[in-house]
C-alpha atoms as a PDB file:
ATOM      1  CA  UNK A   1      87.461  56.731 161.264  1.00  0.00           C
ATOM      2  CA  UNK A   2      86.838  59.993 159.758  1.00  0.00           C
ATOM      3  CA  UNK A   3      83.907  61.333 162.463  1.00  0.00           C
ATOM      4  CA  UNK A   4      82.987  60.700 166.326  1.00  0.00           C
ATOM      5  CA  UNK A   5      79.811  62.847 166.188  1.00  0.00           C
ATOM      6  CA  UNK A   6      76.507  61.762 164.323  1.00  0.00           C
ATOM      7  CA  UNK A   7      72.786  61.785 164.182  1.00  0.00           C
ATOM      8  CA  UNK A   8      71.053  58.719 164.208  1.00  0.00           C
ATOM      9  CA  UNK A   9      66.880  58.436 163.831  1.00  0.00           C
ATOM     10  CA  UNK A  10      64.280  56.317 162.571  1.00  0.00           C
ATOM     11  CA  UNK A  11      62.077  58.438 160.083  1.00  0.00           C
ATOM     12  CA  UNK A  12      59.683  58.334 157.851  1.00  0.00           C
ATOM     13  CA  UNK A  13      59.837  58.152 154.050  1.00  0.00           C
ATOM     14  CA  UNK A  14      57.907  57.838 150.873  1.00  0.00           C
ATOM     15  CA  UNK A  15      58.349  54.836 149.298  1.00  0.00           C
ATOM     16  CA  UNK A  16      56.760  53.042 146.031  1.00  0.00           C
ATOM     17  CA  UNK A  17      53.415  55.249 145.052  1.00  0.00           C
ATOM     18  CA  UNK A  18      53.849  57.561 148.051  1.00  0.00           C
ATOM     19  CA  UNK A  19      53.378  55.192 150.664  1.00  0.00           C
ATOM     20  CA  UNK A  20      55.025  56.234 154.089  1.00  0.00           C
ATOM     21  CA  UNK A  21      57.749  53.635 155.347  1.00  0.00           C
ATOM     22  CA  UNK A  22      59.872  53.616 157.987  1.00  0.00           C
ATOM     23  CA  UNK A  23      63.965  54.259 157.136  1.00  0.00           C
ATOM     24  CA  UNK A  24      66.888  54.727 159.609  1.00  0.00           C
ATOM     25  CA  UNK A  25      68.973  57.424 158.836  1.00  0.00           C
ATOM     26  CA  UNK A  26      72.583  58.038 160.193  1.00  0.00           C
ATOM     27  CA  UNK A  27      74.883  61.318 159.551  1.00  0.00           C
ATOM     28  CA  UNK A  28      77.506  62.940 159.757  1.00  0.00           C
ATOM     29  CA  UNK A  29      77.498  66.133 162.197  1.00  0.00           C
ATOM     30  CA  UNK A  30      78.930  68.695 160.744  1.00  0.00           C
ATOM     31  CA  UNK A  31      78.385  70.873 157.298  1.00  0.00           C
ATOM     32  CA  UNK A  32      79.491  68.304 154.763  1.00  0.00           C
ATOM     33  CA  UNK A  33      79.105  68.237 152.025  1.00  0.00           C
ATOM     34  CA  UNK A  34      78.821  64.153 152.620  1.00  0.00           C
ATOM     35  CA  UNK A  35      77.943  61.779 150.020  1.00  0.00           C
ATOM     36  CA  UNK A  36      74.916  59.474 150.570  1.00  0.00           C
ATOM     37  CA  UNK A  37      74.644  55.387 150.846  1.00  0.00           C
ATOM     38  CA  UNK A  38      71.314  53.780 150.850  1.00  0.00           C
ATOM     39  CA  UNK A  39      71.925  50.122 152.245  1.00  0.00           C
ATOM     40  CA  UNK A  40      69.300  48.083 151.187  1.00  0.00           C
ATOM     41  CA  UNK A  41      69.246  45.204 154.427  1.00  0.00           C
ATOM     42  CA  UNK A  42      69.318  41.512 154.182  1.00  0.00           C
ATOM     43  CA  UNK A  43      66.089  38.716 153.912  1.00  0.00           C
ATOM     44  CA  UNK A  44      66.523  38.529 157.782  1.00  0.00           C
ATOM     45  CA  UNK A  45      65.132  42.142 157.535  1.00  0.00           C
ATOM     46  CA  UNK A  46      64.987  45.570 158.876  1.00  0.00           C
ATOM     47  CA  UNK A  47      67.354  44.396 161.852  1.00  0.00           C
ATOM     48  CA  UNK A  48      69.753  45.797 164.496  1.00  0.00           C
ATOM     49  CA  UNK A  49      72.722  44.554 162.237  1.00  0.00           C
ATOM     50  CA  UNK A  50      71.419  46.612 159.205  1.00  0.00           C
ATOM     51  CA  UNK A  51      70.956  49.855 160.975  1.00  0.00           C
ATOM     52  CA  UNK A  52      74.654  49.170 162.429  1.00  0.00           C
ATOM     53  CA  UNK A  53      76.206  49.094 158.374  1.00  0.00           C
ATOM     54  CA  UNK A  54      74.213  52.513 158.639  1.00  0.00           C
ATOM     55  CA  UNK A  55      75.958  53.504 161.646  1.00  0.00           C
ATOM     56  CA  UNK A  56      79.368  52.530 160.246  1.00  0.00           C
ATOM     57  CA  UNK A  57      78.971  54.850 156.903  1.00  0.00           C
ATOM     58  CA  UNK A  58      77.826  57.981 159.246  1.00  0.00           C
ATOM     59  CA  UNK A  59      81.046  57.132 161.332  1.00  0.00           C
ATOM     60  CA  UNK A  60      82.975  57.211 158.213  1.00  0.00           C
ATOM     61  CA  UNK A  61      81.683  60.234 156.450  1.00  0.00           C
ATOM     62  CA  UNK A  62      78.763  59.065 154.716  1.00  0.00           C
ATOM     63  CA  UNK A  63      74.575  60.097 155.029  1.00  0.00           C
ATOM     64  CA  UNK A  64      73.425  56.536 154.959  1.00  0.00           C
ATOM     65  CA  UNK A  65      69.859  55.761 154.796  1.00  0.00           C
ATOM     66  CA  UNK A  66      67.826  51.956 155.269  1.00  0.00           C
ATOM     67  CA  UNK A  67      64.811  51.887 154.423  1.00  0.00           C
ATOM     68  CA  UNK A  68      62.540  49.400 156.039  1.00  0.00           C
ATOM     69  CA  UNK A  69      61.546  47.333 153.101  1.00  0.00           C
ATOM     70  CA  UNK A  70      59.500  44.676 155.181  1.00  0.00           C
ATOM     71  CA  UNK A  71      57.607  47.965 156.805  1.00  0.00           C
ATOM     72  CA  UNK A  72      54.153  46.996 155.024  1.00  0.00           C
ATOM     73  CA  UNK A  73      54.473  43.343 156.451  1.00  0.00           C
ATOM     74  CA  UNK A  74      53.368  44.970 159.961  1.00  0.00           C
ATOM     75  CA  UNK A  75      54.551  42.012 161.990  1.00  0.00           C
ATOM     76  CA  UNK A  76      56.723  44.776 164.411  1.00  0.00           C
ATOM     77  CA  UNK A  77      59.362  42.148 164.308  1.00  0.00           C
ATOM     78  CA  UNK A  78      61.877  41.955 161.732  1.00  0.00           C
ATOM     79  CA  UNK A  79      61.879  38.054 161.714  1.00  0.00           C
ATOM     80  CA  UNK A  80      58.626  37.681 161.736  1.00  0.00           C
ATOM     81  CA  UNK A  81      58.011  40.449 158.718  1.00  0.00           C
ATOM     82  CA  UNK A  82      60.726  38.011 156.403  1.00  0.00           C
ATOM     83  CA  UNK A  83      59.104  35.488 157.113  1.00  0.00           C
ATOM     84  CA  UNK A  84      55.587  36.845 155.945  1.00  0.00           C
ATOM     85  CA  UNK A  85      57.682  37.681 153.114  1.00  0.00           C
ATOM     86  CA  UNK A  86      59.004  34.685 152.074  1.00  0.00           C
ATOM     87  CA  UNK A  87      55.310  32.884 152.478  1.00  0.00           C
ATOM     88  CA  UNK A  88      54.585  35.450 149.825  1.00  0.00           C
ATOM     89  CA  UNK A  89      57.186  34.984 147.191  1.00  0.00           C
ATOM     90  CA  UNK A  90      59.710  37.683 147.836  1.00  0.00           C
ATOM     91  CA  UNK A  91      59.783  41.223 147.604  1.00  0.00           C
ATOM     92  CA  UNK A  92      58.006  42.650 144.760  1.00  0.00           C
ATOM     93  CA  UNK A  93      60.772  43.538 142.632  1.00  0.00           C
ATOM     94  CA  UNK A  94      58.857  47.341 141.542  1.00  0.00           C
ATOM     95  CA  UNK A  95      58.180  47.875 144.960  1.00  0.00           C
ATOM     96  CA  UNK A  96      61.424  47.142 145.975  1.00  0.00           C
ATOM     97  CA  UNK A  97      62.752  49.661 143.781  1.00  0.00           C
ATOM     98  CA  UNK A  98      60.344  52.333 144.742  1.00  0.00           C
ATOM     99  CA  UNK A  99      61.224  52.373 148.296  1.00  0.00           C
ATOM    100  CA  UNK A 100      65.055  52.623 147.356  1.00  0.00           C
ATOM    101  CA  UNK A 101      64.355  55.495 144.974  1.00  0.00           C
ATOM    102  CA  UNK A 102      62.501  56.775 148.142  1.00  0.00           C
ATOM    103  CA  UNK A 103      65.379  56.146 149.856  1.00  0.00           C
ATOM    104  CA  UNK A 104      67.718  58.364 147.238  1.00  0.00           C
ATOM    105  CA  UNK A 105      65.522  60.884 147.067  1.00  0.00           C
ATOM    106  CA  UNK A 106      65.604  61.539 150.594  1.00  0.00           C
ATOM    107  CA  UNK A 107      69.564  61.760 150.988  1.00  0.00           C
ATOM    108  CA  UNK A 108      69.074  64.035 148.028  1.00  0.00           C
ATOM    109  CA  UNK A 109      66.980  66.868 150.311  1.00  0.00           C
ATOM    110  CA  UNK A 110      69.886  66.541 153.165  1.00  0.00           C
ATOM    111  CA  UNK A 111      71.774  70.117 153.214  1.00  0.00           C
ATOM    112  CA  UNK A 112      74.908  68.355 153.867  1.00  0.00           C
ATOM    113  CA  UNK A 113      74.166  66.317 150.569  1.00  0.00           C
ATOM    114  CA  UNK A 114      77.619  66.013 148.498  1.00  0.00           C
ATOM    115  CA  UNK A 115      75.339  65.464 144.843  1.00  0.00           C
ATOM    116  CA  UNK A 116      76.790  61.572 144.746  1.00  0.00           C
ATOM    117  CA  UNK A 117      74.691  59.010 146.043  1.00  0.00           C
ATOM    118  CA  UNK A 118      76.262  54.651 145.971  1.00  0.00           C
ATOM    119  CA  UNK A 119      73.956  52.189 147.083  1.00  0.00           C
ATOM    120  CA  UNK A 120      74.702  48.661 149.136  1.00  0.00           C
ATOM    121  CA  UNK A 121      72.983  45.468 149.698  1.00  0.00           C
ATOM    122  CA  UNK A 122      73.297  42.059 151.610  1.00  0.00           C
ATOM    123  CA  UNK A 123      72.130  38.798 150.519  1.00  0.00           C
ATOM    124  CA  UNK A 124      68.618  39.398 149.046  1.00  0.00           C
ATOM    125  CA  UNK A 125      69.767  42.746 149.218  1.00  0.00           C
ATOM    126  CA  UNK A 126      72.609  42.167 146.771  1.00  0.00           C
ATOM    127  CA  UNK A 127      70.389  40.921 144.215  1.00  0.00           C
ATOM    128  CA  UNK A 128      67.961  44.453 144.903  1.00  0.00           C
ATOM    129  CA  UNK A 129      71.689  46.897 144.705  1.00  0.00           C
ATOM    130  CA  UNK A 130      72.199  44.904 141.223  1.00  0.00           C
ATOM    131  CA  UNK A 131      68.567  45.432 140.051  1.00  0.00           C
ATOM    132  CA  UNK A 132      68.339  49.133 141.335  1.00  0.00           C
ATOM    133  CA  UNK A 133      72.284  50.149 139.720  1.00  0.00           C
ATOM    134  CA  UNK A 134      70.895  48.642 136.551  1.00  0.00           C
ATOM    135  CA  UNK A 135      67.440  50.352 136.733  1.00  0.00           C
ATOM    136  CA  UNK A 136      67.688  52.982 138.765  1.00  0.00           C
ATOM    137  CA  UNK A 137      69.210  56.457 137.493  1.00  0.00           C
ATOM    138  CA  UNK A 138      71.514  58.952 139.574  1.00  0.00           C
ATOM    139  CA  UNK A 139      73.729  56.114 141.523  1.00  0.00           C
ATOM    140  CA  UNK A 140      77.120  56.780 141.013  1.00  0.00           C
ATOM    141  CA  UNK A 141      78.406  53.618 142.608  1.00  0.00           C
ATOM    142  CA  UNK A 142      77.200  50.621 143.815  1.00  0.00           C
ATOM    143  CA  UNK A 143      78.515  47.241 146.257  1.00  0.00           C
ATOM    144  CA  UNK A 144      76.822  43.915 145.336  1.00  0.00           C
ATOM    145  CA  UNK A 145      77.594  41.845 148.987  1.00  0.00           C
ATOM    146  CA  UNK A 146      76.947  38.425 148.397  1.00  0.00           C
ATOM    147  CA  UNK A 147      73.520  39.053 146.484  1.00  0.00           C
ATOM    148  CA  UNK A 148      71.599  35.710 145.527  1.00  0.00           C
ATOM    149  CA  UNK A 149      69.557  35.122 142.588  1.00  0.00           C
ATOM    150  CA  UNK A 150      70.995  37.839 140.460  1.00  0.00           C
ATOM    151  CA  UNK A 151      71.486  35.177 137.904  1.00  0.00           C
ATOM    152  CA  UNK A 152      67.928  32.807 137.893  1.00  0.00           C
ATOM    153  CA  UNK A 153      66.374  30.696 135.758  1.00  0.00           C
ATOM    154  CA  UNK A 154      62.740  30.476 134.607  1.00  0.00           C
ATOM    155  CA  UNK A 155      61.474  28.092 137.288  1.00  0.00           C
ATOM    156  CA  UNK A 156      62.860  30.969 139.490  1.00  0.00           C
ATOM    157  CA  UNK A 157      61.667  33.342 138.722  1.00  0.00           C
ATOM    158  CA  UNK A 158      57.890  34.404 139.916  1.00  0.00           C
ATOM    159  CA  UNK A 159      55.361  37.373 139.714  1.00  0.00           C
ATOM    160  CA  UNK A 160      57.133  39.138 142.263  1.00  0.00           C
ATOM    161  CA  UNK A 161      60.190  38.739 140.714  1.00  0.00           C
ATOM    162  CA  UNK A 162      59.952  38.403 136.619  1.00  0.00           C
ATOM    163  CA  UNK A 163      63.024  39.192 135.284  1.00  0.00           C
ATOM    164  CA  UNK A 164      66.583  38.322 136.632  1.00  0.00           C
ATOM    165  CA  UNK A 165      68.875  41.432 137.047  1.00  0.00           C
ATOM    166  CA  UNK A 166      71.638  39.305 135.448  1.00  0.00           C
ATOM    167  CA  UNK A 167      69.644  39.832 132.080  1.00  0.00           C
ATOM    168  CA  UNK A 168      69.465  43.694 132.398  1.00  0.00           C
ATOM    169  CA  UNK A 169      73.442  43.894 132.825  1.00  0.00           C
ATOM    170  CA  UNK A 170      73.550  45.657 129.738  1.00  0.00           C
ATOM    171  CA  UNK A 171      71.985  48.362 131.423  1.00  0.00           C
ATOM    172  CA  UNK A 172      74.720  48.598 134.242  1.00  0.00           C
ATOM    173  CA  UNK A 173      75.044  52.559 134.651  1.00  0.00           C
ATOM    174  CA  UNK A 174      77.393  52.448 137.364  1.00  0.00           C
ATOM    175  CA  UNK A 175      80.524  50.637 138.804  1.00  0.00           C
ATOM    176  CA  UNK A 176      79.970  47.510 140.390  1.00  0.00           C
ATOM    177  CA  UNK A 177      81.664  46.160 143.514  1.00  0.00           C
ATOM    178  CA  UNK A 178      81.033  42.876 144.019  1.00  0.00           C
ATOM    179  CA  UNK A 179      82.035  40.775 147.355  1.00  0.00           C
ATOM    180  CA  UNK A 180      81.635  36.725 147.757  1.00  0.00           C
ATOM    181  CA  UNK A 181      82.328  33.915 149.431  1.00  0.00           C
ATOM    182  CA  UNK A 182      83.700  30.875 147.433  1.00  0.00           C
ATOM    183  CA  UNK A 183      81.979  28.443 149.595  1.00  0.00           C
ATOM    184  CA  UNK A 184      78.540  30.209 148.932  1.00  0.00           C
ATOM    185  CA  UNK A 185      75.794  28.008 146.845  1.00  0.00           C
ATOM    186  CA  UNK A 186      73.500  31.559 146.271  1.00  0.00           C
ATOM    187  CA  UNK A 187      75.064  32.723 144.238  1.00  0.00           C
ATOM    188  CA  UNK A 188      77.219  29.832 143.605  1.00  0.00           C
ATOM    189  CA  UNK A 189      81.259  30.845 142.443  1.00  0.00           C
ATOM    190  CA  UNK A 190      79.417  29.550 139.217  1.00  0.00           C
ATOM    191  CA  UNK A 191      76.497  32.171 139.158  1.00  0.00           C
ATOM    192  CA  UNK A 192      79.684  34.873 140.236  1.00  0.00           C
ATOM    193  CA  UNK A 193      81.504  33.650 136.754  1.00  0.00           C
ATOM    194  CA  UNK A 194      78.883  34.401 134.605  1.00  0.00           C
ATOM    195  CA  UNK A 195      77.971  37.436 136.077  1.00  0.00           C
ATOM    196  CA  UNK A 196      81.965  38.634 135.859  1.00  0.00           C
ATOM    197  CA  UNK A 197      81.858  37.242 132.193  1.00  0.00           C
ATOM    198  CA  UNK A 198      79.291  39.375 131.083  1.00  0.00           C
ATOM    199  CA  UNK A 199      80.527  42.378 133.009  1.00  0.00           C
ATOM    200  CA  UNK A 200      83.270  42.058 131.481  1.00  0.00           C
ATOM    201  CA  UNK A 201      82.367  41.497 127.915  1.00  0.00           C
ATOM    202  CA  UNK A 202      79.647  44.737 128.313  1.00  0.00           C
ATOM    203  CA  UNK A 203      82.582  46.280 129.123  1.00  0.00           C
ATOM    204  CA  UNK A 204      81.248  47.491 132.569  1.00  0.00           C
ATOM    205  CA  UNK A 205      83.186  48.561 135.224  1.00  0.00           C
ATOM    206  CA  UNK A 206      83.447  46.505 138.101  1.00  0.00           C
ATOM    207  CA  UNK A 207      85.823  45.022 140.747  1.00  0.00           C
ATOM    208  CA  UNK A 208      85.082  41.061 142.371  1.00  0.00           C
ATOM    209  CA  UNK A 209      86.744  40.085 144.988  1.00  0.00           C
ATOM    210  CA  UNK A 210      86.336  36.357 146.701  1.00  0.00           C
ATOM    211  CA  UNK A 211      87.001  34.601 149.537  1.00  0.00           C
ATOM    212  CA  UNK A 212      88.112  30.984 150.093  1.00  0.00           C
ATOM    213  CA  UNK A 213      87.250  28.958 153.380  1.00  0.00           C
ATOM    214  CA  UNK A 214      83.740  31.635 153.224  1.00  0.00           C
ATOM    215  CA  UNK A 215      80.229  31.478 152.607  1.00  0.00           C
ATOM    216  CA  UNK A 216      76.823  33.491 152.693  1.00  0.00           C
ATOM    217  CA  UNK A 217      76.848  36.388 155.141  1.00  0.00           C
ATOM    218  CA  UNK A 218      80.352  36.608 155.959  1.00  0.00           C
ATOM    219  CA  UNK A 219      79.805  40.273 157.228  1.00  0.00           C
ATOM    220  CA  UNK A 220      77.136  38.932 159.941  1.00  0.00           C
ATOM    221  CA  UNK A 221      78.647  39.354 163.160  1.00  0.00           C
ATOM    222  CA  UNK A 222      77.556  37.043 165.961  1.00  0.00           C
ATOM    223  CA  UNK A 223      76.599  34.563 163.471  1.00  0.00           C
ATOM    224  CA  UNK A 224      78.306  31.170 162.486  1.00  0.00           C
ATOM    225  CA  UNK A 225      78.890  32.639 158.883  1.00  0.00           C
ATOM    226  CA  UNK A 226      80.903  35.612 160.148  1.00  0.00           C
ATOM    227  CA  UNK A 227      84.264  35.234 158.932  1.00  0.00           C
ATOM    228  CA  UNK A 228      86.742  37.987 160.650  1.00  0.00           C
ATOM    229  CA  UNK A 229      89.353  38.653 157.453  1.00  0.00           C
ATOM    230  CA  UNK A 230      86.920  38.385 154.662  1.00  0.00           C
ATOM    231  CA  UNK A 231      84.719  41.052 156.558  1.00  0.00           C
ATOM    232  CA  UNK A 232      87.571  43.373 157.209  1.00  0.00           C
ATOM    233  CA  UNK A 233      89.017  43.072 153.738  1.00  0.00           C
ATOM    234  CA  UNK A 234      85.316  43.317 152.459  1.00  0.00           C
ATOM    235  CA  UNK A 235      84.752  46.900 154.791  1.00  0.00           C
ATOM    236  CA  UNK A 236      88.051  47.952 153.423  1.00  0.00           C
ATOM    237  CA  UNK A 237      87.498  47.665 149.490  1.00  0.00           C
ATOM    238  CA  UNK A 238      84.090  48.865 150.022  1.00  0.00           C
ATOM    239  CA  UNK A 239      85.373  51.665 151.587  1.00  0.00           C
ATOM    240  CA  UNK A 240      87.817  52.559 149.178  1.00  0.00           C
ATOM    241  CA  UNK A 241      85.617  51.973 146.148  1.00  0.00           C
ATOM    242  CA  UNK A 242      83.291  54.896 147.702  1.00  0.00           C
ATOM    243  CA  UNK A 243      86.568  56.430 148.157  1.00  0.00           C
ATOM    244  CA  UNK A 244      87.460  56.445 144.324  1.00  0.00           C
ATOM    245  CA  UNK A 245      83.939  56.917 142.998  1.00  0.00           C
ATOM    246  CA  UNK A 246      81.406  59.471 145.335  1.00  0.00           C
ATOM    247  CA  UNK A 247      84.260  61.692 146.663  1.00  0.00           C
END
């Protein structure tokens, strides 16, 4: 662990067309310079877990940033907000990415900012890193955890959600890490294939790594789908692919 000492607030940010959301931020004390992480939080929402992942990158020498991308639900409770989500279709895709440019923008006004900026996701989450690395300029790395629906067909896909990131791959500007669980059904080892195919035949650059015995949300402790190896060989590889590309 590379620092004891950090800050740790909830603030406020602007998100898509200005609007002011909520975002926990977590850094370093110290100088820096530190490179930043936006981690984009799982379906479950703006939780105690998610700000923890923040928690962990400030310990480790990172300004990390999570923005509260349920904030407009208004429920107060992240359970509650996902769940208003879901009745609504998901999270509008161009909103989504709004509030994570926010999100970059903000690490970008931090005097300890390093000038490199990698972005994370979990479930749901995943799918929104893989959008945002592919539309999204100025991330120098990002870490695909388990994201579902990256590859979707047409039945679903939905106002909210139009276009599958798998089909704007070509537009990958960044190197991918990718992290999944073989006994996951979204996305399936199947979906994971294709995806790696076409990575690979872009020419992209990109690591996947899976794990047998493993299945969605394998970094969730206190829940049944934590698995204890696959999330410590998961932390690891994520840490060294910040290592290799925002240092």
């Amino acid at each position: 662990m590379a620092h004891t000492g950090m800050l740790a607030e909830t603030i406020n940010i602007q998100g898509h067309n200005g609007d002011l959301i909520d975002a926990y931020l977590s850094r370093p004390l110290g100088e820096g310079p530190y490179p930043g992480v936006v981690v984009i939080h799982h379906m479950p929402g703006w939780d105690n877990g998610s700000v923890e992942i923040a928690r962990n990158f400030a310990a480790h020498g990172y300004n990390a940033i999570c923005p509260n991308l349920h904030y407009r639900e208004g429920k107060g409770d992240p359970r509650e907000n996902a769940v208003s989500v879901r009745e609504a279709g998901g999270m509008p895709d161009d909103r989504t990415m709004g509030d994570v440019q926010g999100a970059m923008d903000y690490l970008r006004f931090l005097p300890a900012f390093s000038g490199k900026v990698g972005v994370i996701g979990y479930c749901s989450g995943g799918r929104q890193t893989y959008l945002a690395a592919c539309k999204l300029s100025g991330i120098d790395a990002a870490v695909d955890c388990y994201g579902g629906g990256v590859v979707a067909s047409a039945d679903q896909l939905s106002e909210r959600m139009p276009v599958a990131p798998f089909d704007y791959t070509a537009d990958l500007s960044c190197p991918l890490l990718g992290l999944f669980g073989n006994d996951d059904q979204r996305p399936s080892p199947e979906d994971v294939d294709k995806m790696e195919a076409e990575l690979k035949r872009l020419g992209k650059t990109y690591e996947f790594h899976r794990y047998d015995d493993t299945g969605h949300g394998f970094f969730t402790t206190g829940s049944p789908a934590y698995r204890q190896e696959a999330a410590r060989d998961g932390w690891k590889r994520i840490f060294d692919w910040y290592k290799q590309y925002l240092s």
